[in-house]
PDB file of N, CA and C in Angstrom:
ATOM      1  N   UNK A   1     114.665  88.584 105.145  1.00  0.00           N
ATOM      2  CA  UNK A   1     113.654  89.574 104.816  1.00  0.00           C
ATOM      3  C   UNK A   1     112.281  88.948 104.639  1.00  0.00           C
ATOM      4  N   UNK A   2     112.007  87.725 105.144  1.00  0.00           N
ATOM      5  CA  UNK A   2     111.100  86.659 104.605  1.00  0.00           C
ATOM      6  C   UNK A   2     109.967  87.263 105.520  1.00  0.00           C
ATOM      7  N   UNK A   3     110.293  87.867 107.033  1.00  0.00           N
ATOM      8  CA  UNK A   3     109.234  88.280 107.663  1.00  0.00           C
ATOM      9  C   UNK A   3     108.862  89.314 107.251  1.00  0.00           C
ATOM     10  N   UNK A   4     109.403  90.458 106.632  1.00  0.00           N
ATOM     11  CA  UNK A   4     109.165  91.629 106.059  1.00  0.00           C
ATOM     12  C   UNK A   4     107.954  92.065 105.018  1.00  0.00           C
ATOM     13  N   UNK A   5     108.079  90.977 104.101  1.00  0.00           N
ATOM     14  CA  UNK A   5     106.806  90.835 103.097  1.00  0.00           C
ATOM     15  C   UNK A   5     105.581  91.138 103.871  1.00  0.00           C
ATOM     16  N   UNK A   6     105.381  90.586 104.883  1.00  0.00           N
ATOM     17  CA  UNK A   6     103.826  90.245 105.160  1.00  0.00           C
ATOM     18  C   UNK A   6     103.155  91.952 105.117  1.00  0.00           C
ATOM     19  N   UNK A   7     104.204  92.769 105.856  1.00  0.00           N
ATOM     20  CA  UNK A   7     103.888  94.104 106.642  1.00  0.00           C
ATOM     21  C   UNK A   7     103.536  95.153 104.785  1.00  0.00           C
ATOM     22  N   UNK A   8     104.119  94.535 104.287  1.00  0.00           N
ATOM     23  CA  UNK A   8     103.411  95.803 102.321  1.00  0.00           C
ATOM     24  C   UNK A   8     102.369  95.083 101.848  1.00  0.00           C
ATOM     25  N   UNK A   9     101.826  93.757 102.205  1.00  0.00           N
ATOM     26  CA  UNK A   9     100.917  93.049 101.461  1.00  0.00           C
ATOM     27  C   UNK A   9      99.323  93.924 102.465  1.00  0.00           C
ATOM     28  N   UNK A  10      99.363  93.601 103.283  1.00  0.00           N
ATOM     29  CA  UNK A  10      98.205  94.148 104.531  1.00  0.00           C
ATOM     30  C   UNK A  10      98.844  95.074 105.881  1.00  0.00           C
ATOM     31  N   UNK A  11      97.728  95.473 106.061  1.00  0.00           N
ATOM     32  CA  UNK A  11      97.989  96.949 107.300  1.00  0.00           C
ATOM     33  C   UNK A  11      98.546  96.115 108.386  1.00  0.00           C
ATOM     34  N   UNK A  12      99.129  97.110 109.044  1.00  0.00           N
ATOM     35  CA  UNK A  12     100.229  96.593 110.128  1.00  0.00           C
ATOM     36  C   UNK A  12     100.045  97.951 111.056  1.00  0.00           C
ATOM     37  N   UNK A  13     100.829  97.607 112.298  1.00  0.00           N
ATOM     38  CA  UNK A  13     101.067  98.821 113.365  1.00  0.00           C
ATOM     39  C   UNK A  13     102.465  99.109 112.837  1.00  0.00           C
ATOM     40  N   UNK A  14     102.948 100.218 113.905  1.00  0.00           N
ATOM     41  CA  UNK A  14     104.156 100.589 113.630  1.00  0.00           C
ATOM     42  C   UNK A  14     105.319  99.966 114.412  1.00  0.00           C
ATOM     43  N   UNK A  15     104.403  99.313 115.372  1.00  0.00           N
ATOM     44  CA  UNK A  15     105.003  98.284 116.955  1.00  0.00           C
ATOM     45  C   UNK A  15     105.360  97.574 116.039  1.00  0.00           C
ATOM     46  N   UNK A  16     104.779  96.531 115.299  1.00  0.00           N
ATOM     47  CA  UNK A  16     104.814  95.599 114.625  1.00  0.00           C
ATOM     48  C   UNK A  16     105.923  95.359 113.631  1.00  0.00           C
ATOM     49  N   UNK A  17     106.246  96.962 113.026  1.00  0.00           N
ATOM     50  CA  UNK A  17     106.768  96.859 112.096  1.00  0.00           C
ATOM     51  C   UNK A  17     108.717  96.970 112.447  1.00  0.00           C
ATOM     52  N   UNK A  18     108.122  97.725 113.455  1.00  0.00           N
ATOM     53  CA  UNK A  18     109.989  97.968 114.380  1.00  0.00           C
ATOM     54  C   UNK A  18     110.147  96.885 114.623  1.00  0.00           C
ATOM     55  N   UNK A  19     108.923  95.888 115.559  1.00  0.00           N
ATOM     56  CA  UNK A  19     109.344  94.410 115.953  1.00  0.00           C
ATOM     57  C   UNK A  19     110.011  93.404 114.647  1.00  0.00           C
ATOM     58  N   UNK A  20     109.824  93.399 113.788  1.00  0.00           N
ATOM     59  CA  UNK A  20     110.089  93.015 112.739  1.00  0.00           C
ATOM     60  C   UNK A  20     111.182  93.294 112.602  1.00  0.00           C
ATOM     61  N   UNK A  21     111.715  94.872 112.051  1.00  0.00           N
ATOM     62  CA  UNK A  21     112.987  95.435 111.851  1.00  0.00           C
ATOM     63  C   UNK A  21     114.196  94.496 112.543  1.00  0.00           C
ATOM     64  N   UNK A  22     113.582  94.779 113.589  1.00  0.00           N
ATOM     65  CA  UNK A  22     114.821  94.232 114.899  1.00  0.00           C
ATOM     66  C   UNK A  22     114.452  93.256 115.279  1.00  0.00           C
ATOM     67  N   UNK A  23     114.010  91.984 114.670  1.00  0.00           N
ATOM     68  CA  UNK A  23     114.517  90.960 114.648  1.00  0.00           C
ATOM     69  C   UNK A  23     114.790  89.997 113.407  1.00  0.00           C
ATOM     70  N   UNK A  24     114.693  90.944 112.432  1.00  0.00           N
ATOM     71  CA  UNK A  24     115.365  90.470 111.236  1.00  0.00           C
ATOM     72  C   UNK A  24     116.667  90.650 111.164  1.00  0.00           C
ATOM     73  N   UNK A  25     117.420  92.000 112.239  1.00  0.00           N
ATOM     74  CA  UNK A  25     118.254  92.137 111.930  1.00  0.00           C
ATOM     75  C   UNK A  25     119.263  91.266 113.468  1.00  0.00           C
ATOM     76  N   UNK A  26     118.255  90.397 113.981  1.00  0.00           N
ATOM     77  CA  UNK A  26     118.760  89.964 115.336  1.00  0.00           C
ATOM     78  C   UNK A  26     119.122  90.949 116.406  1.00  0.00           C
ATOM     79  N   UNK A  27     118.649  91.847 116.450  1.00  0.00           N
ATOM     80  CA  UNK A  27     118.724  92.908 117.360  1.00  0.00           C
ATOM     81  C   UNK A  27     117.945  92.859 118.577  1.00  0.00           C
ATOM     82  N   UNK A  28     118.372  92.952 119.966  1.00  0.00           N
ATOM     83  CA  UNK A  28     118.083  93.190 121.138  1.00  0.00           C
ATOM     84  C   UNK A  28     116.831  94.309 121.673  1.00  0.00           C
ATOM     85  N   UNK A  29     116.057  94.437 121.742  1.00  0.00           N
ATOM     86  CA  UNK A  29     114.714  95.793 122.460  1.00  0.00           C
ATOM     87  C   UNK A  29     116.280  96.211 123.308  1.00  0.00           C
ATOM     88  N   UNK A  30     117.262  95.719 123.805  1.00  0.00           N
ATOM     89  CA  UNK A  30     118.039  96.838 124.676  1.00  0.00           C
ATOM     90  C   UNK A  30     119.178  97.317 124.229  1.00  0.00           C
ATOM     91  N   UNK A  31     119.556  96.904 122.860  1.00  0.00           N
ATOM     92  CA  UNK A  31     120.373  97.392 122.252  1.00  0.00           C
ATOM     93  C   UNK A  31     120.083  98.582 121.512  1.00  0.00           C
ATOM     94  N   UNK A  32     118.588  98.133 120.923  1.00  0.00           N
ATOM     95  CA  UNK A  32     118.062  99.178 120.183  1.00  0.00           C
ATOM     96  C   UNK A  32     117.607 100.756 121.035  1.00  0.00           C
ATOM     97  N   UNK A  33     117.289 100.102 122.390  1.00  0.00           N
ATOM     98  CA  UNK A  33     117.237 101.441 123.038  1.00  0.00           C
ATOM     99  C   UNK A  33     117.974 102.435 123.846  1.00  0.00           C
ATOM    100  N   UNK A  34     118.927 101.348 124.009  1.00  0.00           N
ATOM    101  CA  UNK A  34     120.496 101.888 124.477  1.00  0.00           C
ATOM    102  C   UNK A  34     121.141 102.865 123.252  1.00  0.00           C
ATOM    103  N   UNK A  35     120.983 102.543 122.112  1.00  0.00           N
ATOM    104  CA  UNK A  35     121.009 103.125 120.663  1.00  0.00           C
ATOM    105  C   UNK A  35     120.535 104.431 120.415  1.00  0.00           C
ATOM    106  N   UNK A  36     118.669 104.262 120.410  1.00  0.00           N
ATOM    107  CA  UNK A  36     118.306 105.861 120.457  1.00  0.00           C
ATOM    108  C   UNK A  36     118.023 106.296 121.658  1.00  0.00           C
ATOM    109  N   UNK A  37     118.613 106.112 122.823  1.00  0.00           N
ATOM    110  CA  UNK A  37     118.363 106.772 123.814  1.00  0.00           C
ATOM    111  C   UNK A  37     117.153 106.777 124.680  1.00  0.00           C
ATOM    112  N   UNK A  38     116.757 105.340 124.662  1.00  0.00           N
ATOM    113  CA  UNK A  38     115.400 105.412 125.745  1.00  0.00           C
ATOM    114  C   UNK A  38     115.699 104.117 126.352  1.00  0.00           C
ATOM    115  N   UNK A  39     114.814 103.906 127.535  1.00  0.00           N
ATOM    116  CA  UNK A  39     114.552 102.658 127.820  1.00  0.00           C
ATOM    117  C   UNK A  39     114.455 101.534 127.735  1.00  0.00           C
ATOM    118  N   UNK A  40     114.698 100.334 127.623  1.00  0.00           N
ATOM    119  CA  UNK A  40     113.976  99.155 127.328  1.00  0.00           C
ATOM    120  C   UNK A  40     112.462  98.832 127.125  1.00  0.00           C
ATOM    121  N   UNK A  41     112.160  99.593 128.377  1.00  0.00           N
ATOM    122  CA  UNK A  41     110.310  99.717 128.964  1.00  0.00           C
ATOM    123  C   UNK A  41     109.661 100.521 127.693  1.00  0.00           C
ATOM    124  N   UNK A  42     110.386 101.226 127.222  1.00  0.00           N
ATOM    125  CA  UNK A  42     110.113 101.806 126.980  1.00  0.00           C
ATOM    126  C   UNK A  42     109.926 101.788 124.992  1.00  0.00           C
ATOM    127  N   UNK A  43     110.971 100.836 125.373  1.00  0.00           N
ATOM    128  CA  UNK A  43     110.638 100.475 123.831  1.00  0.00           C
ATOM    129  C   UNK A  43     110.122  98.901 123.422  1.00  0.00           C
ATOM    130  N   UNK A  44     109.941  98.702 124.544  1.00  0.00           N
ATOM    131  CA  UNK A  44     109.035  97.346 124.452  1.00  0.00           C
ATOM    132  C   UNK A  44     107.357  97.796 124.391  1.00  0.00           C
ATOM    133  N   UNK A  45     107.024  99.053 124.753  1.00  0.00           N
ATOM    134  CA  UNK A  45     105.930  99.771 125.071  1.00  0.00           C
ATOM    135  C   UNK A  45     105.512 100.059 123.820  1.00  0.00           C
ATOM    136  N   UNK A  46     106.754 100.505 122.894  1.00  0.00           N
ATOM    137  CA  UNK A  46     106.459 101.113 121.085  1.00  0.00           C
ATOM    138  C   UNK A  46     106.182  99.898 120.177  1.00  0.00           C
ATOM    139  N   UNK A  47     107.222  98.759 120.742  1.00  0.00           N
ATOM    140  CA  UNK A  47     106.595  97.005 119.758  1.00  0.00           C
ATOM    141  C   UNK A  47     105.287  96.905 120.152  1.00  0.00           C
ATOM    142  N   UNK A  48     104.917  97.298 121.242  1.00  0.00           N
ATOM    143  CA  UNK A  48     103.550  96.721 121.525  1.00  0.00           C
ATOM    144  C   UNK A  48     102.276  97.283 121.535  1.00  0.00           C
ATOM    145  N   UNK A  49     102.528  98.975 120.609  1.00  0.00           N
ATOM    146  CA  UNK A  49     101.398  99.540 120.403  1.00  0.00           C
ATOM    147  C   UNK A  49     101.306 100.402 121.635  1.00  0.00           C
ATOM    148  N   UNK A  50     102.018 100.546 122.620  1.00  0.00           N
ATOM    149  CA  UNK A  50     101.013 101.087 124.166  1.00  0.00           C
ATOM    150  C   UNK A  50     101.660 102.218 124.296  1.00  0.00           C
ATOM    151  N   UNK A  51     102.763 102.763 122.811  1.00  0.00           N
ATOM    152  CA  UNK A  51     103.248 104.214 123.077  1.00  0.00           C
ATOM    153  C   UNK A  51     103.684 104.483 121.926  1.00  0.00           C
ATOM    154  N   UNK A  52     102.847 106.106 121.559  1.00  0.00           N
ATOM    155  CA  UNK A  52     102.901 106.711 120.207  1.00  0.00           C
ATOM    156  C   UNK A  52     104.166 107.399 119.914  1.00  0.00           C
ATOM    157  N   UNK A  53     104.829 107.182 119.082  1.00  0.00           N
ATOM    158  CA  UNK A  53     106.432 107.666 118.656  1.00  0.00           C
ATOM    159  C   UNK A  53     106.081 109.106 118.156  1.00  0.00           C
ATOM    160  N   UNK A  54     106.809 110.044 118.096  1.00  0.00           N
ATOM    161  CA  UNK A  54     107.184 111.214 117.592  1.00  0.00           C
ATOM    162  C   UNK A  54     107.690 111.383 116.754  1.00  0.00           C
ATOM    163  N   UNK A  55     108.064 112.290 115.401  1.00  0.00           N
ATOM    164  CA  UNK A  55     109.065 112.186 114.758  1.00  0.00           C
ATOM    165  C   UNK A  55     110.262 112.249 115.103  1.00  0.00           C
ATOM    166  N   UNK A  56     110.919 112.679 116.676  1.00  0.00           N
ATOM    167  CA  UNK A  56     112.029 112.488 117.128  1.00  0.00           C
ATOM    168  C   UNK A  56     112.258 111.304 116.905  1.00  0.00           C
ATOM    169  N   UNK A  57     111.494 110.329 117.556  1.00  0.00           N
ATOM    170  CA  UNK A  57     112.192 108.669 117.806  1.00  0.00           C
ATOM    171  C   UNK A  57     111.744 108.185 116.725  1.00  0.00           C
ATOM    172  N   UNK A  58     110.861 108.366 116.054  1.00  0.00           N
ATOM    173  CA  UNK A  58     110.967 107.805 114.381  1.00  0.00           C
ATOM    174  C   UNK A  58     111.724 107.945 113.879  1.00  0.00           C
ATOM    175  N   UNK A  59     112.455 109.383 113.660  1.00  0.00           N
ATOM    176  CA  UNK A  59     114.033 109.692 112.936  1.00  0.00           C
ATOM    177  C   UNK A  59     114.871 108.575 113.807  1.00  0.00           C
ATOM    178  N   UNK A  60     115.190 108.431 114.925  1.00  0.00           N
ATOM    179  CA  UNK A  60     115.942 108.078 115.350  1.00  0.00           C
ATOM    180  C   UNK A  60     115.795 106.425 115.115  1.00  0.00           C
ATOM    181  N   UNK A  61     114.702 106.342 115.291  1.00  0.00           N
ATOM    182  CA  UNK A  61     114.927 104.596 115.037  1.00  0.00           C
ATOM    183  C   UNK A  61     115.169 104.347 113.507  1.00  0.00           C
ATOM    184  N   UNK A  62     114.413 105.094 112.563  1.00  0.00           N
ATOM    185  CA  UNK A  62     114.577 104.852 111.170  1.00  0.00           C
ATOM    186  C   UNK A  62     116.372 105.021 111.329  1.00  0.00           C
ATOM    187  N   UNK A  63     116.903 105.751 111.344  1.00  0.00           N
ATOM    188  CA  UNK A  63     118.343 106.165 111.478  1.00  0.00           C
ATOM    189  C   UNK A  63     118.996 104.987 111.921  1.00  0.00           C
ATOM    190  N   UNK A  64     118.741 104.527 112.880  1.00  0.00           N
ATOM    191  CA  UNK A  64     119.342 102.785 113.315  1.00  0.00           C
ATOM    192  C   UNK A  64     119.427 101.970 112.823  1.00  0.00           C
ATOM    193  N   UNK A  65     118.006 101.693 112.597  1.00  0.00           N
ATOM    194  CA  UNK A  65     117.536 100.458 111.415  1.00  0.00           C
ATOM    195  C   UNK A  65     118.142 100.669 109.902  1.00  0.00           C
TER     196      UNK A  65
END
């Protein structure tokens, strides 16, 4: 959880913060999207800021994680 701290001390994205999630928990971008039902592309697109989540795939990833 050692990477986790940084993201409550100062502002963060939300890319940032999934990237985190899932790889604290050693998790795959294709596991995780095989999981909620999207892409790889597609969720390498959400770590990296270049695509705004919905509350669909927010529920759904919060729900994973």
């Amino acid at each position: 959880m050692k990477d986790m701290n940084q993201f409550f001390i100062k502002q963060t994205s939300t890319g940032k913060i999934i990237k985190a999630f899932r790889k604290n928990f050693q998790i795959t971008q294709k596991e995780i999207a095989d999981a909620i039902g999207i892409n790889e592309s597609n969720m390498s697109s959400i770590e990296n800021d270049k695509r705004i989540i919905g509350v669909d795939l927010a529920t759904r990833l919060g729900a994973f994680l």
